[in-house]
PDB file of N, CA and C in Angstrom:
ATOM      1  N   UNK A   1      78.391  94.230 110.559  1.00  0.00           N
ATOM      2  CA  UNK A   1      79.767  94.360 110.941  1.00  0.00           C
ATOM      3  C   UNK A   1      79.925  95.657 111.737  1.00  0.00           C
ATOM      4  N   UNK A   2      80.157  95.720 112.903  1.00  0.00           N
ATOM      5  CA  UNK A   2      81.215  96.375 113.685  1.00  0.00           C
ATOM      6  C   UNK A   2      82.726  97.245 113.670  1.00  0.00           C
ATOM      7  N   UNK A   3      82.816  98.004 113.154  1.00  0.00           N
ATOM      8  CA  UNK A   3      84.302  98.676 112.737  1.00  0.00           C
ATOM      9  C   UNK A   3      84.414 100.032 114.107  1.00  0.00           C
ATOM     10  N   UNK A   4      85.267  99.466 114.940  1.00  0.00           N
ATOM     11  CA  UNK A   4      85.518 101.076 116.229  1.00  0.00           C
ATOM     12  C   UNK A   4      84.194 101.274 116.625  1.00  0.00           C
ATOM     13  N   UNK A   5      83.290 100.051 116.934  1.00  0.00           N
ATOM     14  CA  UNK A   5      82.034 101.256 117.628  1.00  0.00           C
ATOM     15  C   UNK A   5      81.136 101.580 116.710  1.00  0.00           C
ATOM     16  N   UNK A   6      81.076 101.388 114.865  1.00  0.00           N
ATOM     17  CA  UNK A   6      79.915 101.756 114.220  1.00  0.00           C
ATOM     18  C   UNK A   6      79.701 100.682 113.216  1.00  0.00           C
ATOM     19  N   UNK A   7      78.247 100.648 113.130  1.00  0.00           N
ATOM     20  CA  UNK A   7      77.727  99.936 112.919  1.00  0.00           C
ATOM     21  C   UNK A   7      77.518  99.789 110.629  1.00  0.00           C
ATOM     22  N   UNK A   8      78.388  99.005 109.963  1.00  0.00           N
ATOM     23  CA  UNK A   8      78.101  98.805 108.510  1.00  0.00           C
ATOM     24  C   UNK A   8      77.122  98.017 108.262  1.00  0.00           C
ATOM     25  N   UNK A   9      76.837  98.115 107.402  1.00  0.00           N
ATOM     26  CA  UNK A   9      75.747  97.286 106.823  1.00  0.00           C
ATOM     27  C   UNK A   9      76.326  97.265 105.496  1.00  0.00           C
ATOM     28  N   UNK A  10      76.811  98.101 104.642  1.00  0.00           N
ATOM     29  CA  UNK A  10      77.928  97.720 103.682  1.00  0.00           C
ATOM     30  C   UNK A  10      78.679  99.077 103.455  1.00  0.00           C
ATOM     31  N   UNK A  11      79.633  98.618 102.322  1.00  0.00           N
ATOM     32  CA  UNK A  11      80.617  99.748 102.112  1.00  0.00           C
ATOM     33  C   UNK A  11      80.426 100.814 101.409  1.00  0.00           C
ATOM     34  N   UNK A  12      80.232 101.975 102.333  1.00  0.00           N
ATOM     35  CA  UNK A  12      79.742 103.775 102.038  1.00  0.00           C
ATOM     36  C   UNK A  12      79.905 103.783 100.600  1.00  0.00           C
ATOM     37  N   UNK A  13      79.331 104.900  99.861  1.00  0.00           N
ATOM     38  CA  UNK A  13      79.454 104.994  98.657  1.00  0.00           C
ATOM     39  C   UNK A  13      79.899 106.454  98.279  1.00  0.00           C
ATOM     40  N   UNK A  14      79.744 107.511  99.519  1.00  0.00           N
ATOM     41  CA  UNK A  14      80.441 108.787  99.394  1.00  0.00           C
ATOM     42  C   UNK A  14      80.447 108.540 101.244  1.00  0.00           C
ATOM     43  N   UNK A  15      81.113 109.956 101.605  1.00  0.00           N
ATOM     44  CA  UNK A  15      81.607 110.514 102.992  1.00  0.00           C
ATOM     45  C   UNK A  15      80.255 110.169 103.891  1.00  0.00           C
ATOM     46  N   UNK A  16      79.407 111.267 103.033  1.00  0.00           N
ATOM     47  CA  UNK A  16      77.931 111.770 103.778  1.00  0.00           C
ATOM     48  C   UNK A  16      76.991 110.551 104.430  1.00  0.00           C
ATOM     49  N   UNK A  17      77.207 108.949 104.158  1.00  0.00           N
ATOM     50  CA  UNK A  17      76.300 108.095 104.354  1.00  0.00           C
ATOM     51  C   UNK A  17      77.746 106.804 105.440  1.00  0.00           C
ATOM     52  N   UNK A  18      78.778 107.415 105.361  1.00  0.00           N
ATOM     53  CA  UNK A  18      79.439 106.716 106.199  1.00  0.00           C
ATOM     54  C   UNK A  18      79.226 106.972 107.982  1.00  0.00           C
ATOM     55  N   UNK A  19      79.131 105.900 108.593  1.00  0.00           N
ATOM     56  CA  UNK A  19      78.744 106.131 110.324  1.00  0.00           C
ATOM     57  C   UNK A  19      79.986 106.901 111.130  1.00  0.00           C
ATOM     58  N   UNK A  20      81.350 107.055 110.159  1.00  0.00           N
ATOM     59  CA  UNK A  20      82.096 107.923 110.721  1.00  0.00           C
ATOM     60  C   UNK A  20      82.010 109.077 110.472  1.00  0.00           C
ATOM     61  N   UNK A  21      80.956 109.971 109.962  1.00  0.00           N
ATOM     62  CA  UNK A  21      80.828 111.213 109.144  1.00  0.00           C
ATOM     63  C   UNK A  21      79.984 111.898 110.513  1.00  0.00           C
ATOM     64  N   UNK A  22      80.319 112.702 110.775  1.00  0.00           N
ATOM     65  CA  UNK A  22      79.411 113.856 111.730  1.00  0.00           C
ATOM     66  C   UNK A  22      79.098 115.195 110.650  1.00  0.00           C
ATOM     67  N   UNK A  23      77.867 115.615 110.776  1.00  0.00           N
ATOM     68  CA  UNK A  23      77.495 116.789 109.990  1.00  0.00           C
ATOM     69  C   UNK A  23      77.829 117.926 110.951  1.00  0.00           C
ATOM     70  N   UNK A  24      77.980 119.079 110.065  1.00  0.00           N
ATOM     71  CA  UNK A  24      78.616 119.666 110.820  1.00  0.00           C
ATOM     72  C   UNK A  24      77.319 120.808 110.569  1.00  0.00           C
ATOM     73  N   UNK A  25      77.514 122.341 111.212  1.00  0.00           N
ATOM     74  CA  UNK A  25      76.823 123.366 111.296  1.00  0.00           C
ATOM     75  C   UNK A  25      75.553 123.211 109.848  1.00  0.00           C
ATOM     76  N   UNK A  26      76.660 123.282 108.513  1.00  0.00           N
ATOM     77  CA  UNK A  26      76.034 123.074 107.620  1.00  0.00           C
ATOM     78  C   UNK A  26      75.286 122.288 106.688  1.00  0.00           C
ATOM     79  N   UNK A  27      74.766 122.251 106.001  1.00  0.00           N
ATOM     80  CA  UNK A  27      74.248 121.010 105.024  1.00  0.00           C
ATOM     81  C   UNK A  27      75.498 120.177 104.213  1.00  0.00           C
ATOM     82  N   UNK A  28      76.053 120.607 103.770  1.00  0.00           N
ATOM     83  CA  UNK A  28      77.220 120.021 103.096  1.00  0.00           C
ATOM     84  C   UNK A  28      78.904 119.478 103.164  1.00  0.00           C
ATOM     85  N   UNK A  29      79.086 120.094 104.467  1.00  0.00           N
ATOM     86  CA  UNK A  29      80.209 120.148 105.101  1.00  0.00           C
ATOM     87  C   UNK A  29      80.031 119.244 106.362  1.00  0.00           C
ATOM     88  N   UNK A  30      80.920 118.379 107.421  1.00  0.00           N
ATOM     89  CA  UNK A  30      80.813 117.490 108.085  1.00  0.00           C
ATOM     90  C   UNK A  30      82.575 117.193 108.463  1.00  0.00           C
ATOM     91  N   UNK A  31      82.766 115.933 109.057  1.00  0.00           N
ATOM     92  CA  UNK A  31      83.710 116.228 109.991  1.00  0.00           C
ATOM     93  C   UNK A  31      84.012 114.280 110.055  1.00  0.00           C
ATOM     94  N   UNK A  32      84.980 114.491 109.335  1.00  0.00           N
ATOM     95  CA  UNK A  32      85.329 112.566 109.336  1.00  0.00           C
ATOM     96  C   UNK A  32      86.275 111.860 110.646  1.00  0.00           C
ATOM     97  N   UNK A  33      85.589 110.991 111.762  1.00  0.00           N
ATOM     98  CA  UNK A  33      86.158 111.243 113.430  1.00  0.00           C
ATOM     99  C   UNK A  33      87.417 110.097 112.786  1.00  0.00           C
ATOM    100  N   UNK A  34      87.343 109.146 111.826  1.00  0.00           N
ATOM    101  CA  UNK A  34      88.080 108.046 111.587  1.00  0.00           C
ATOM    102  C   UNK A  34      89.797 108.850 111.249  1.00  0.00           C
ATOM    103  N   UNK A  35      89.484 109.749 110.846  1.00  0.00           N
ATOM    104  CA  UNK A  35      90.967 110.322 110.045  1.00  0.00           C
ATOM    105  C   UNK A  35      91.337 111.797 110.633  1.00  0.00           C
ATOM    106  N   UNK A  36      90.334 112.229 111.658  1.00  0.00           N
ATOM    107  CA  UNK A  36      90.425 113.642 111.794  1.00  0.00           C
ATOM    108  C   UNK A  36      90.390 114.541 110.693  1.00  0.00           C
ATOM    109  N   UNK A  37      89.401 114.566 109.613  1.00  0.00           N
ATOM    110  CA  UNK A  37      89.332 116.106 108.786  1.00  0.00           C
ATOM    111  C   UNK A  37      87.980 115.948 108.274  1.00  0.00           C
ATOM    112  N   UNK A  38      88.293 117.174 108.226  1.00  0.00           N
ATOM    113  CA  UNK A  38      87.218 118.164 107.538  1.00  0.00           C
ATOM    114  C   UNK A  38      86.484 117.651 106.480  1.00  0.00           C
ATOM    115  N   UNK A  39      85.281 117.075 105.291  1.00  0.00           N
ATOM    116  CA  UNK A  39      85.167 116.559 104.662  1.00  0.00           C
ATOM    117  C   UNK A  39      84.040 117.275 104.048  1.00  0.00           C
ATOM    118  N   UNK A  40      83.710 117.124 103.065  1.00  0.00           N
ATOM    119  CA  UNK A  40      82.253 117.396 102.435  1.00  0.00           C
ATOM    120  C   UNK A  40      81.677 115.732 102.227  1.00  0.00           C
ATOM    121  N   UNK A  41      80.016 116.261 102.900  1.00  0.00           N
ATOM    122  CA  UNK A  41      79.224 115.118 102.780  1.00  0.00           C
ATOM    123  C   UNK A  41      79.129 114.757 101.221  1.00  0.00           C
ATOM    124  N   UNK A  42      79.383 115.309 100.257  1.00  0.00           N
ATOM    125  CA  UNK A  42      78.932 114.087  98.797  1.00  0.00           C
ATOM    126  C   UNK A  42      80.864 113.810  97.664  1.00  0.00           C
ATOM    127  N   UNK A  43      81.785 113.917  98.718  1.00  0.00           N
ATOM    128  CA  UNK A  43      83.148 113.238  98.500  1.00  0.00           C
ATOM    129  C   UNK A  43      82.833 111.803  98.317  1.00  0.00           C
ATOM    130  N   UNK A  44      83.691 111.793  97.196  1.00  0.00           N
ATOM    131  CA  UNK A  44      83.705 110.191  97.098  1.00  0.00           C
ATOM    132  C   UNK A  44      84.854 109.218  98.367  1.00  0.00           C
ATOM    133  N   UNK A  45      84.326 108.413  98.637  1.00  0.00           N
ATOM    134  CA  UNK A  45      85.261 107.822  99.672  1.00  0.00           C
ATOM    135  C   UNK A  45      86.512 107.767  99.440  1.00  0.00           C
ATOM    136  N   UNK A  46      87.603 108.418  99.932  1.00  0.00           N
ATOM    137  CA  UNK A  46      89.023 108.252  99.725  1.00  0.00           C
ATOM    138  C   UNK A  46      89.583 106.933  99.399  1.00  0.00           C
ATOM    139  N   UNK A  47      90.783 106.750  99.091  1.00  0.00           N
ATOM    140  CA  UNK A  47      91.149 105.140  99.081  1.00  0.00           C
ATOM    141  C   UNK A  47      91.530 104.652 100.000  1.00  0.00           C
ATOM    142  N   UNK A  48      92.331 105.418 101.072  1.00  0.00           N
ATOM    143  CA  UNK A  48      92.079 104.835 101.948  1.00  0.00           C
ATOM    144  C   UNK A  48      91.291 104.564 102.778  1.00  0.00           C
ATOM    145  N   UNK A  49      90.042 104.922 102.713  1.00  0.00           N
ATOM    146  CA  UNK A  49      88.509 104.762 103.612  1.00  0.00           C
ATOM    147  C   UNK A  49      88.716 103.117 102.961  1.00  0.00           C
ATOM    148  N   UNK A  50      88.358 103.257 101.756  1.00  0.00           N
ATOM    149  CA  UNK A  50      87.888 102.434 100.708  1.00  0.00           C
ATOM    150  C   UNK A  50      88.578 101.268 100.828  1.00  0.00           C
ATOM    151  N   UNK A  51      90.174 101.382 101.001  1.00  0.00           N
ATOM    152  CA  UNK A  51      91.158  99.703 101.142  1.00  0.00           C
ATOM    153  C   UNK A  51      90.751  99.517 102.829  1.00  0.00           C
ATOM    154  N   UNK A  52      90.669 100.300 103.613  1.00  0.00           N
ATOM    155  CA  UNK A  52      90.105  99.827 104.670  1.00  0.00           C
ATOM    156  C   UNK A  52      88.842  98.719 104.790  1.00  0.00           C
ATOM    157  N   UNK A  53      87.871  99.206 104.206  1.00  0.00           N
ATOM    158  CA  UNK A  53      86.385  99.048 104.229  1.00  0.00           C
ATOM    159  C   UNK A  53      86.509  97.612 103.460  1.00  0.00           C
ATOM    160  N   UNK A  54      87.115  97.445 102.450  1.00  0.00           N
ATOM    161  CA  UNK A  54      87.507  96.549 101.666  1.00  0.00           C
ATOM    162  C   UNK A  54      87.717  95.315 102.110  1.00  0.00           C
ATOM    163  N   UNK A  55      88.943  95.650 102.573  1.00  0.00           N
ATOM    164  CA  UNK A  55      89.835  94.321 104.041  1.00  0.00           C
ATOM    165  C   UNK A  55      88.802  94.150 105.007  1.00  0.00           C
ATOM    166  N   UNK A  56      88.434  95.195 105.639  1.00  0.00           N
ATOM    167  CA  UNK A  56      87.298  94.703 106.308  1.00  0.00           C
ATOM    168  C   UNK A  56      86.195  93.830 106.480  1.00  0.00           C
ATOM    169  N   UNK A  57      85.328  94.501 105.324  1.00  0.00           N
ATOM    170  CA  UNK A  57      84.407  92.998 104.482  1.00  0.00           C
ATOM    171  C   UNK A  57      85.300  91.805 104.241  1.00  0.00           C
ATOM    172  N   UNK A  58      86.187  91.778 103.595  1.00  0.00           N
ATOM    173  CA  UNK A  58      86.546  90.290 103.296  1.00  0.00           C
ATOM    174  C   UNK A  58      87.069  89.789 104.742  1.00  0.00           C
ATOM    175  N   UNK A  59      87.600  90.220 105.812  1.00  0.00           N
ATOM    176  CA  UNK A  59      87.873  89.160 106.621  1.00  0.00           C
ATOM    177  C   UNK A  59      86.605  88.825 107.423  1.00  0.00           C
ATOM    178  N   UNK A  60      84.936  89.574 107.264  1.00  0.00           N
ATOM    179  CA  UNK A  60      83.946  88.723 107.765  1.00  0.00           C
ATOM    180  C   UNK A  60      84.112  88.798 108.772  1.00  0.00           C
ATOM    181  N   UNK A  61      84.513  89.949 109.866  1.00  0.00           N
ATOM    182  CA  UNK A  61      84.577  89.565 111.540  1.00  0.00           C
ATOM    183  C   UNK A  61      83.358  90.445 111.627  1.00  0.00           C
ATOM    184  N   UNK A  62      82.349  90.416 112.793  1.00  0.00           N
ATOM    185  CA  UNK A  62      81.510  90.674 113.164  1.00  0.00           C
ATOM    186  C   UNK A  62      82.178  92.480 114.197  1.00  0.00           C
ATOM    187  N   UNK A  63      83.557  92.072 115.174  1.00  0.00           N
ATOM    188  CA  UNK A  63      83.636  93.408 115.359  1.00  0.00           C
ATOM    189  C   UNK A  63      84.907  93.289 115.099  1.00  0.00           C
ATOM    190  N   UNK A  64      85.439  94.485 114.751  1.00  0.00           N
ATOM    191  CA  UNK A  64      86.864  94.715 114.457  1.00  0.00           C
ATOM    192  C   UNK A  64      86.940  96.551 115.009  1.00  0.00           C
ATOM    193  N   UNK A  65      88.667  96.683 115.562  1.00  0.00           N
ATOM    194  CA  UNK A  65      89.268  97.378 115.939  1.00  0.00           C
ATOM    195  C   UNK A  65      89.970  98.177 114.914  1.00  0.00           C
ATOM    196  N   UNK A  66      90.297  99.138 114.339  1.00  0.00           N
ATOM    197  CA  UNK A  66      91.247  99.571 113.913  1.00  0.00           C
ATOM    198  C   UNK A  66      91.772 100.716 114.335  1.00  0.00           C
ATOM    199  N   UNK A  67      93.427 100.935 114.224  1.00  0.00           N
ATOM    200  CA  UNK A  67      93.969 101.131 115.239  1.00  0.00           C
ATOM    201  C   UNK A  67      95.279 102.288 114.321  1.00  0.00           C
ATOM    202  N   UNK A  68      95.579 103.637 114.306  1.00  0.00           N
ATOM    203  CA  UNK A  68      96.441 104.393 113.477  1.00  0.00           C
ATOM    204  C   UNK A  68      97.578 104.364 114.145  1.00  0.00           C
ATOM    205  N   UNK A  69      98.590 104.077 113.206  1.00  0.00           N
ATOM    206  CA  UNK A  69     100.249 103.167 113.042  1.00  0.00           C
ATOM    207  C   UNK A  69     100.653 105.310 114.184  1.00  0.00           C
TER     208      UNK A  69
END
């Protein structure tokens, strides 16, 4: 599945292993492009990452857009 350009294979289990996560200078700290902030790589996925990622899988589209209201 396809979500904006990156590529799942399934749904992240913290920040650090999601394809929207950029590492940043440091080992632990990184930079989430989906929401604009700041994040530490071993955060558990927010809920809203998470009801995203969710809906996502279940509607089974190969690419999908998402798009902030």
């Amino acid at each position: 599945m396809t979500i904006n350009g990156k590529k799942f294979h399934e749904m992240p289990c913290m920040c650090g292993v999601c394809p929207f996560f950029l590492v940043g200078g440091n080992d632990t700290m990184g930079y989430c492009t989906a929401f604009d902030k700041h994040k530490s790589r071993y955060s558990n996925v927010p809920r809203r990452c998470r009801d995203l990622f969710t809906r996502a899988f279940e509607l089974g589209r190969d690419d999908l857009v998402i798009v902030m209201k």
